[in-house]
N, C-alpha and C. Protein backbone atom coordinates (compact mmCIF):
# COMPACT_ATOMS: atom_id res chain seq x y z
N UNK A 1 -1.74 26.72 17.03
CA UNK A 1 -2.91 25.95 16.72
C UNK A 1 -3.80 26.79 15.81
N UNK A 2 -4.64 26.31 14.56
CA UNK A 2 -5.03 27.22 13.76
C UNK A 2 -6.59 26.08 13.28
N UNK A 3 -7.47 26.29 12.70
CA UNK A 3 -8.43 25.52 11.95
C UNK A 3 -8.89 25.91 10.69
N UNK A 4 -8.62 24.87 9.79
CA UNK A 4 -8.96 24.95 8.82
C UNK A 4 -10.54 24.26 7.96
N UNK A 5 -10.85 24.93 6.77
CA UNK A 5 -12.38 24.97 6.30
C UNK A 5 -12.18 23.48 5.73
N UNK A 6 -11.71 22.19 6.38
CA UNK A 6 -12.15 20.79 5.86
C UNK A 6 -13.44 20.41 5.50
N UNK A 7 -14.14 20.08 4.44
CA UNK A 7 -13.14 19.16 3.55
C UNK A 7 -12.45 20.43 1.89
N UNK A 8 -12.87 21.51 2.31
CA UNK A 8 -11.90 22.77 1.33
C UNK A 8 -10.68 22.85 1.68
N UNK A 9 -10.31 22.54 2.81
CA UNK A 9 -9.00 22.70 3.23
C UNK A 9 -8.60 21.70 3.28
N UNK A 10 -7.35 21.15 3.49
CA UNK A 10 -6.68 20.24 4.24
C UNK A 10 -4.96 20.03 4.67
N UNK A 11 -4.94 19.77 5.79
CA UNK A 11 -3.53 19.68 6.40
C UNK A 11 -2.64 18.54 5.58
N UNK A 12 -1.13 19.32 5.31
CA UNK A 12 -0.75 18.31 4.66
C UNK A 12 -0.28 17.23 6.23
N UNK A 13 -0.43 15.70 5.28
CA UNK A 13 0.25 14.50 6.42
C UNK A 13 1.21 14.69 6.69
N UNK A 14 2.06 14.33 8.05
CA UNK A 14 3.33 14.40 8.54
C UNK A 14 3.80 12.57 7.75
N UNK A 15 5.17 13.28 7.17
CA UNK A 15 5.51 11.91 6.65
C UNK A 15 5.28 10.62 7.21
N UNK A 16 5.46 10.33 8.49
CA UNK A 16 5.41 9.17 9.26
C UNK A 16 3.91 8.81 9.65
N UNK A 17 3.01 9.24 8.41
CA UNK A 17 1.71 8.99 8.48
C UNK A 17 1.19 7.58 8.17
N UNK A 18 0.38 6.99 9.09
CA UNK A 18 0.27 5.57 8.49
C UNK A 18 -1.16 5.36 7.44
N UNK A 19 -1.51 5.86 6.69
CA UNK A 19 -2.54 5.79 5.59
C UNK A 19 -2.98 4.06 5.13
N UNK A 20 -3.60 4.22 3.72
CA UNK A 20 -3.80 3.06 3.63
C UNK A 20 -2.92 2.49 2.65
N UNK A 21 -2.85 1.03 3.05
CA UNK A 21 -1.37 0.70 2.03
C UNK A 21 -1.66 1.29 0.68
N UNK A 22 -0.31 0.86 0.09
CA UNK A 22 -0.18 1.23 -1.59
C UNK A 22 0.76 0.19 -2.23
N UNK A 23 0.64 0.29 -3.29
CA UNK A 23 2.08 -0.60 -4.25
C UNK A 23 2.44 0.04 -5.10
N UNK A 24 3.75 -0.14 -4.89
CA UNK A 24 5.48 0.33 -5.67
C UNK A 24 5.35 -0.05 -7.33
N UNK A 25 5.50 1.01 -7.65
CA UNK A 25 6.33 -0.08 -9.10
C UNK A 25 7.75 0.68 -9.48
N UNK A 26 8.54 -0.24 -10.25
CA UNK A 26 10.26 -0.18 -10.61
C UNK A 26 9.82 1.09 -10.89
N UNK A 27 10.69 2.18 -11.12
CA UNK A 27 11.32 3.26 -11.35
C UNK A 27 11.33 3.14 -12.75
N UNK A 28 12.63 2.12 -13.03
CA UNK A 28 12.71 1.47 -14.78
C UNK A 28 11.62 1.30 -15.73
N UNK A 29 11.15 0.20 -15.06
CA UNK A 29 10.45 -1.03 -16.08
C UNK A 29 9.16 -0.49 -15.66
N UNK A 30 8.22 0.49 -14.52
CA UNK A 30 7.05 0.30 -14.34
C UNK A 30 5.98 -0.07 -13.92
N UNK A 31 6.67 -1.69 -14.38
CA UNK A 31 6.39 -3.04 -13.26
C UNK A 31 5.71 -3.04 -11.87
N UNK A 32 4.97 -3.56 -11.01
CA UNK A 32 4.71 -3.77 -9.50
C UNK A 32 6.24 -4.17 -9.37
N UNK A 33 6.95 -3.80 -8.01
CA UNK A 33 7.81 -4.76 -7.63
C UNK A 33 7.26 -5.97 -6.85
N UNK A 34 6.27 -5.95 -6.76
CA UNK A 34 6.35 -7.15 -5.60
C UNK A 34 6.40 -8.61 -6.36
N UNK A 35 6.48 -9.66 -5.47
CA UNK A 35 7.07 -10.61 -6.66
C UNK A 35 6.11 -11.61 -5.79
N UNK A 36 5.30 -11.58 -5.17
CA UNK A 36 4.39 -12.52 -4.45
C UNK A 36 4.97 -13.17 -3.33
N UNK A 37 6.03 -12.77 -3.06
CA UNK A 37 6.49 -14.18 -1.84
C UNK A 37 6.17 -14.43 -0.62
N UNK A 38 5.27 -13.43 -0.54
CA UNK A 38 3.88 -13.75 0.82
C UNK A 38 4.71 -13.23 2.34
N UNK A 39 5.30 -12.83 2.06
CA UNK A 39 6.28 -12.33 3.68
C UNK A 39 4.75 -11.23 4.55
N UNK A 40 4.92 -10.48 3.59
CA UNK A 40 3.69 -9.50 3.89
C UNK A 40 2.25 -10.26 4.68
N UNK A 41 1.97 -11.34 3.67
CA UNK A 41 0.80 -11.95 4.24
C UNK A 41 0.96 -12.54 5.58
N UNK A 42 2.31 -13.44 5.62
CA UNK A 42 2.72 -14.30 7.02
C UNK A 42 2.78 -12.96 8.25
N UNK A 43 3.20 -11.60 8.14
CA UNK A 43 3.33 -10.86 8.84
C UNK A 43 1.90 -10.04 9.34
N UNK A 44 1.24 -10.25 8.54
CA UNK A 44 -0.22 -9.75 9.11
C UNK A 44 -0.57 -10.13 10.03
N UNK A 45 -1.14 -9.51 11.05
CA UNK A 45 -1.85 -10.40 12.25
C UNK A 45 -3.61 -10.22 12.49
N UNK A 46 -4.08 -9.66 11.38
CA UNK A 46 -5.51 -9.74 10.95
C UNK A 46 -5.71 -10.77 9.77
N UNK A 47 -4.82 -10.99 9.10
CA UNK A 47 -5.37 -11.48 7.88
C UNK A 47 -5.79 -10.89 7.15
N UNK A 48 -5.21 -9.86 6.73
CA UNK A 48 -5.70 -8.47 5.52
C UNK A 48 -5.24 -8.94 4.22
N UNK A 49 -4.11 -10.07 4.09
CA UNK A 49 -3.94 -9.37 2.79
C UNK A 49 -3.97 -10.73 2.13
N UNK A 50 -4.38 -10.79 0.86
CA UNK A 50 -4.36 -12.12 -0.20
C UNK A 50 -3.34 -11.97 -0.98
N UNK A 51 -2.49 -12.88 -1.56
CA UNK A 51 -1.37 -12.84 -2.61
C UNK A 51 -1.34 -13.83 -3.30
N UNK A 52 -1.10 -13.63 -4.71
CA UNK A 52 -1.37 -14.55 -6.08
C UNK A 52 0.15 -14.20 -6.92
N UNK A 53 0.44 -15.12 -7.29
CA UNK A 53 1.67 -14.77 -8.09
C UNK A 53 2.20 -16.24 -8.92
N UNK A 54 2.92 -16.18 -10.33
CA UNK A 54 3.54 -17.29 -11.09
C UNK A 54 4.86 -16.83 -11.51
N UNK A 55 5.35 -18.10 -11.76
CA UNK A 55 6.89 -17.83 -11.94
C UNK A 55 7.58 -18.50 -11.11
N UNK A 56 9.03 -18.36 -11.18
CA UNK A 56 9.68 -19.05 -10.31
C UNK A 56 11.07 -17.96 -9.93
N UNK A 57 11.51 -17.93 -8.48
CA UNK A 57 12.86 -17.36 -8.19
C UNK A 57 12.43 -15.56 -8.87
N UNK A 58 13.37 -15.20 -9.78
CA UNK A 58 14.08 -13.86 -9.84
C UNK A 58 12.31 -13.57 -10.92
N UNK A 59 11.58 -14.58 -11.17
CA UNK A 59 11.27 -14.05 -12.61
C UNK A 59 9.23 -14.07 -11.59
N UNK A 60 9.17 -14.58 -10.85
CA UNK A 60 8.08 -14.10 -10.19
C UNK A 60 7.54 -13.25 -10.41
N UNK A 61 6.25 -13.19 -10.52
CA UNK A 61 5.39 -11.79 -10.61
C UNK A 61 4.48 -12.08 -9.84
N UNK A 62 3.52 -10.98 -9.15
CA UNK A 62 2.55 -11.01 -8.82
C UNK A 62 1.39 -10.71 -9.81
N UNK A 63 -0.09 -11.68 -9.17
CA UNK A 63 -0.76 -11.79 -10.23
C UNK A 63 -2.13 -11.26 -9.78
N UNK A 64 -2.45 -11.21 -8.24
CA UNK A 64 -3.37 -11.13 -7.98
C UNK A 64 -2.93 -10.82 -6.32
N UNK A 65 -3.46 -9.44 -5.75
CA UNK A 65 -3.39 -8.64 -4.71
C UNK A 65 -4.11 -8.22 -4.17
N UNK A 66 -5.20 -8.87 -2.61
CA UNK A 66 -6.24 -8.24 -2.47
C UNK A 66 -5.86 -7.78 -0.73
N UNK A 67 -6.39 -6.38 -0.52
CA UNK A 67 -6.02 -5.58 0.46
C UNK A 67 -7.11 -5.30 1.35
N UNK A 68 -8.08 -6.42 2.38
CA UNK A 68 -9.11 -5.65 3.48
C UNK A 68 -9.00 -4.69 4.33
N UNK A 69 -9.08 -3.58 4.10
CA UNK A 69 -8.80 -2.25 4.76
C UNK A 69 -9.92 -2.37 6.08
N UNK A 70 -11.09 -3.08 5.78
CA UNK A 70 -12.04 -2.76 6.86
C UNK A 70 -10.99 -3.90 8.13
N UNK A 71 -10.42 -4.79 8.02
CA UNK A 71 -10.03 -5.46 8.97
C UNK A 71 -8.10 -4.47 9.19
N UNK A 72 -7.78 -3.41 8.58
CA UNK A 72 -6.60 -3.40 8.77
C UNK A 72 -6.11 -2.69 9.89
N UNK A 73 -5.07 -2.67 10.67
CA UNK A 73 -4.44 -2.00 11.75
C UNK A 73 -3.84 -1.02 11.64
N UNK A 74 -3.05 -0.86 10.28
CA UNK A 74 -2.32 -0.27 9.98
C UNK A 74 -0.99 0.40 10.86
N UNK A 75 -0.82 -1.18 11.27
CA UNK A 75 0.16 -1.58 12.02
C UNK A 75 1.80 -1.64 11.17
N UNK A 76 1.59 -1.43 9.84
CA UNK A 76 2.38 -1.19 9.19
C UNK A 76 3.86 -2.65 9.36
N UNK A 77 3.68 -3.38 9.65
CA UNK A 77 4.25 -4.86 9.95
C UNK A 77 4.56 -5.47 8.59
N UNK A 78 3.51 -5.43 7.48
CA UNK A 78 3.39 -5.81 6.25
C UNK A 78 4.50 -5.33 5.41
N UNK A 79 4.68 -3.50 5.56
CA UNK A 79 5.56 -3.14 4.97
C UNK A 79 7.58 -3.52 5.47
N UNK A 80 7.36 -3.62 6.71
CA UNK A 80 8.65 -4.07 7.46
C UNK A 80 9.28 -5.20 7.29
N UNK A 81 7.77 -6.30 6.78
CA UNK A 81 8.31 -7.52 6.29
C UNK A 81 8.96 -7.48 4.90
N UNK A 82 8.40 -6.77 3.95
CA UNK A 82 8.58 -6.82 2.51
C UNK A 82 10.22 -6.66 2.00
N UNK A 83 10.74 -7.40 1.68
CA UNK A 83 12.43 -7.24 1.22
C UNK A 83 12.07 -6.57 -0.04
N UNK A 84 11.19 -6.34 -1.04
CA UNK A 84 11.92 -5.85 -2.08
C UNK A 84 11.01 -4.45 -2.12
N UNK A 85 11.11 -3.64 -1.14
CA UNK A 85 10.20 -2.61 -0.68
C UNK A 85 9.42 -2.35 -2.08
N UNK A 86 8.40 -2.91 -2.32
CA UNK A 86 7.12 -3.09 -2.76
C UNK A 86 5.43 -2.69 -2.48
N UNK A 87 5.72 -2.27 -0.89
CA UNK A 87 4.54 -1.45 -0.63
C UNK A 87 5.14 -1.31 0.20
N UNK A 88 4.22 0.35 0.57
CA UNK A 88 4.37 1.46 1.88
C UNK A 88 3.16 1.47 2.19
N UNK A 89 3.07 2.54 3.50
CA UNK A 89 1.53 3.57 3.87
C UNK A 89 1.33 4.79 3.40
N UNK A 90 0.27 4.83 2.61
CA UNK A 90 -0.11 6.06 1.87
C UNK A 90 -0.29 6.99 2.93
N UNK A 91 -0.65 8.17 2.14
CA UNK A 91 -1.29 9.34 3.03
C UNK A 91 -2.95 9.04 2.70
N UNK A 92 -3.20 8.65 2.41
CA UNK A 92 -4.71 8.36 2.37
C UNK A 92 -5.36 8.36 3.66
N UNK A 93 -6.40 9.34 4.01
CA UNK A 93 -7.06 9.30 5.44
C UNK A 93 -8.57 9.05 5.24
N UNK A 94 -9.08 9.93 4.25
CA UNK A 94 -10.31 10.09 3.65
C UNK A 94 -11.19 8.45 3.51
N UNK A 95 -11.34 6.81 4.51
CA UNK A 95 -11.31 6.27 3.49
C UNK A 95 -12.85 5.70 3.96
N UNK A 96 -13.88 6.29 4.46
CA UNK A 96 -15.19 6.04 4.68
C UNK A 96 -15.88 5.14 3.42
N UNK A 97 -16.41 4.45 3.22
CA UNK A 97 -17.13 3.15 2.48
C UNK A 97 -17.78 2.24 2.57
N UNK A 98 -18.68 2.19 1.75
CA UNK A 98 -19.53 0.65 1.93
C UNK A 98 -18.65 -0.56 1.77
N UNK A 99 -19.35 -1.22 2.67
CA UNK A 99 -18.22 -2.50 2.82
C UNK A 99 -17.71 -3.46 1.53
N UNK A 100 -18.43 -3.62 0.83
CA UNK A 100 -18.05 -3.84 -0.30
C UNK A 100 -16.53 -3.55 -1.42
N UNK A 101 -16.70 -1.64 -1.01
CA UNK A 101 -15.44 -1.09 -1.23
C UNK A 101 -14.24 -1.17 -0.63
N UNK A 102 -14.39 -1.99 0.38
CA UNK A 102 -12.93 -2.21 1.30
C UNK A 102 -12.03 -3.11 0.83
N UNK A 103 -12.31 -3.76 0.08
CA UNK A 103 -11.49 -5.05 -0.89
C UNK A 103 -10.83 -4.34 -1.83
N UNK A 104 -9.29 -4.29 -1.45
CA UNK A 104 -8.95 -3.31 -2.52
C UNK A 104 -7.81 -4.40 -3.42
N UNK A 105 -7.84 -4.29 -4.62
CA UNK A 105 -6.98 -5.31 -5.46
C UNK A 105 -5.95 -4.39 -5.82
N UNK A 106 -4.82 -5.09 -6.97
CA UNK A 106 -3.44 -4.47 -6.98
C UNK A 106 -3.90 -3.52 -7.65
N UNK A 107 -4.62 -3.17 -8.52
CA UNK A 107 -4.63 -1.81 -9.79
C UNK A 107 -5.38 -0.62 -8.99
N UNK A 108 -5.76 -0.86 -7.76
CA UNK A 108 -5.96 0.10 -6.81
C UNK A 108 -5.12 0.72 -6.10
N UNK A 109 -4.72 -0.40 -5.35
CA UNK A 109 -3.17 -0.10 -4.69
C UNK A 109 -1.78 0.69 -5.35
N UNK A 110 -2.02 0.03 -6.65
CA UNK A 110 -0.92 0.82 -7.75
C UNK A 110 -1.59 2.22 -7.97
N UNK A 111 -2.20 2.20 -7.99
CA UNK A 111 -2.80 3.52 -8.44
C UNK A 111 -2.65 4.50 -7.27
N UNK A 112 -2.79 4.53 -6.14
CA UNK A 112 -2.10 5.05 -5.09
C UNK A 112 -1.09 5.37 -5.13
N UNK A 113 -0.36 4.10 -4.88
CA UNK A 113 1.34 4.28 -5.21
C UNK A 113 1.45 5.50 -6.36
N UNK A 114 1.05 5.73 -7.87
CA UNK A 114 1.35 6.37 -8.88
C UNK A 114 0.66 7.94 -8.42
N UNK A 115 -0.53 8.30 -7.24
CA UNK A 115 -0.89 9.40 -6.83
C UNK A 115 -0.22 10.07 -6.37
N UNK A 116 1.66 9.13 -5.46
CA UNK A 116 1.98 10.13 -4.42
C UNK A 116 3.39 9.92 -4.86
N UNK A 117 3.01 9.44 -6.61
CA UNK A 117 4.87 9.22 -7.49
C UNK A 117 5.82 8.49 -6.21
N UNK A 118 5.87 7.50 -5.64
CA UNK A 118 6.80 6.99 -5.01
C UNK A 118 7.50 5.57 -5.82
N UNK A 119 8.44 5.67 -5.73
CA UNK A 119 9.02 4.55 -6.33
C UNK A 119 10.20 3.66 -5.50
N UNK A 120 10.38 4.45 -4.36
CA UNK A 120 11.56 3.98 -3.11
C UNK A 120 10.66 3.69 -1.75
N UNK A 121 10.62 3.20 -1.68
CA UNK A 121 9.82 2.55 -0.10
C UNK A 121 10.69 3.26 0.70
N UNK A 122 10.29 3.83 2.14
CA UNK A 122 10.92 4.01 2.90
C UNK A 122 11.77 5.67 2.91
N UNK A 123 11.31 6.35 1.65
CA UNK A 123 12.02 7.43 1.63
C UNK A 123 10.57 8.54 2.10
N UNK A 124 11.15 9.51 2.77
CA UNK A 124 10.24 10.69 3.09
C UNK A 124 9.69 11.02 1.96
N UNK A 125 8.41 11.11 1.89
CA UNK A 125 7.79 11.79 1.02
C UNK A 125 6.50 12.35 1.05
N UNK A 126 5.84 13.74 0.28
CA UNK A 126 5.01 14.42 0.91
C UNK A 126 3.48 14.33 -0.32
């Protein structure tokens, strides 16, 4: 057991950390993967998450992604639902805010995702 000078210091997260969500994009193309098909939303049991998307079948996109962190569990259910692993749980712990700031949209979420370079859902990463 040791203590460190937080917020100068900090412990790295144990992978199986549940943070606040994030979103994926392709490896390839860049892209969000997620394609809107709401699995994520039906699996919530707060009602955290909003989903917007056009298109049809393979060519779907998402268009619009909004994430209430102040209502979330981080029950991580959202990500379990998602088939085209499209979002994980960040390491994000830090996330104190006026309520206002708790509405988090996709270019937030992506931007996460691009902080901790993940592009595979589900793989260990630090």
């Amino acid at each position: 057991m040791f203590t460190v000078q937080y917020p100068e210091e900090k412990l790295p997260m144990f992978p199986r950390f549940r943070g606040a969500l994030m979103h994926l994009r392709d490896a390839e193309t860049g892209e969000p993967k997620c394609t809107a098909c709401g699995l994520c939303v039906r699996a919530c049991p707060n009602d955290v998450l909003e989903v917007e998307g056009e298109g049809k079948g393979r060519e779907r996109k998402v268009t619009a992604y909004r994430y209430t962190l102040a209502r979330c569990l981080f029950c991580r259910l959202c990500v379990e639902a998602c088939t085209f692993d499209a979002i994980e749980m960040s390491h994000e712990y830090e996330l104190a805010s006026y309520s206002p700031d708790l509405v988090w949209d996709l270019e937030k979420l992506l931007a996460i995702g691009d902080k901790y370079g993940v592009h595979e859902a589900g793989k260990d990463w630090k």
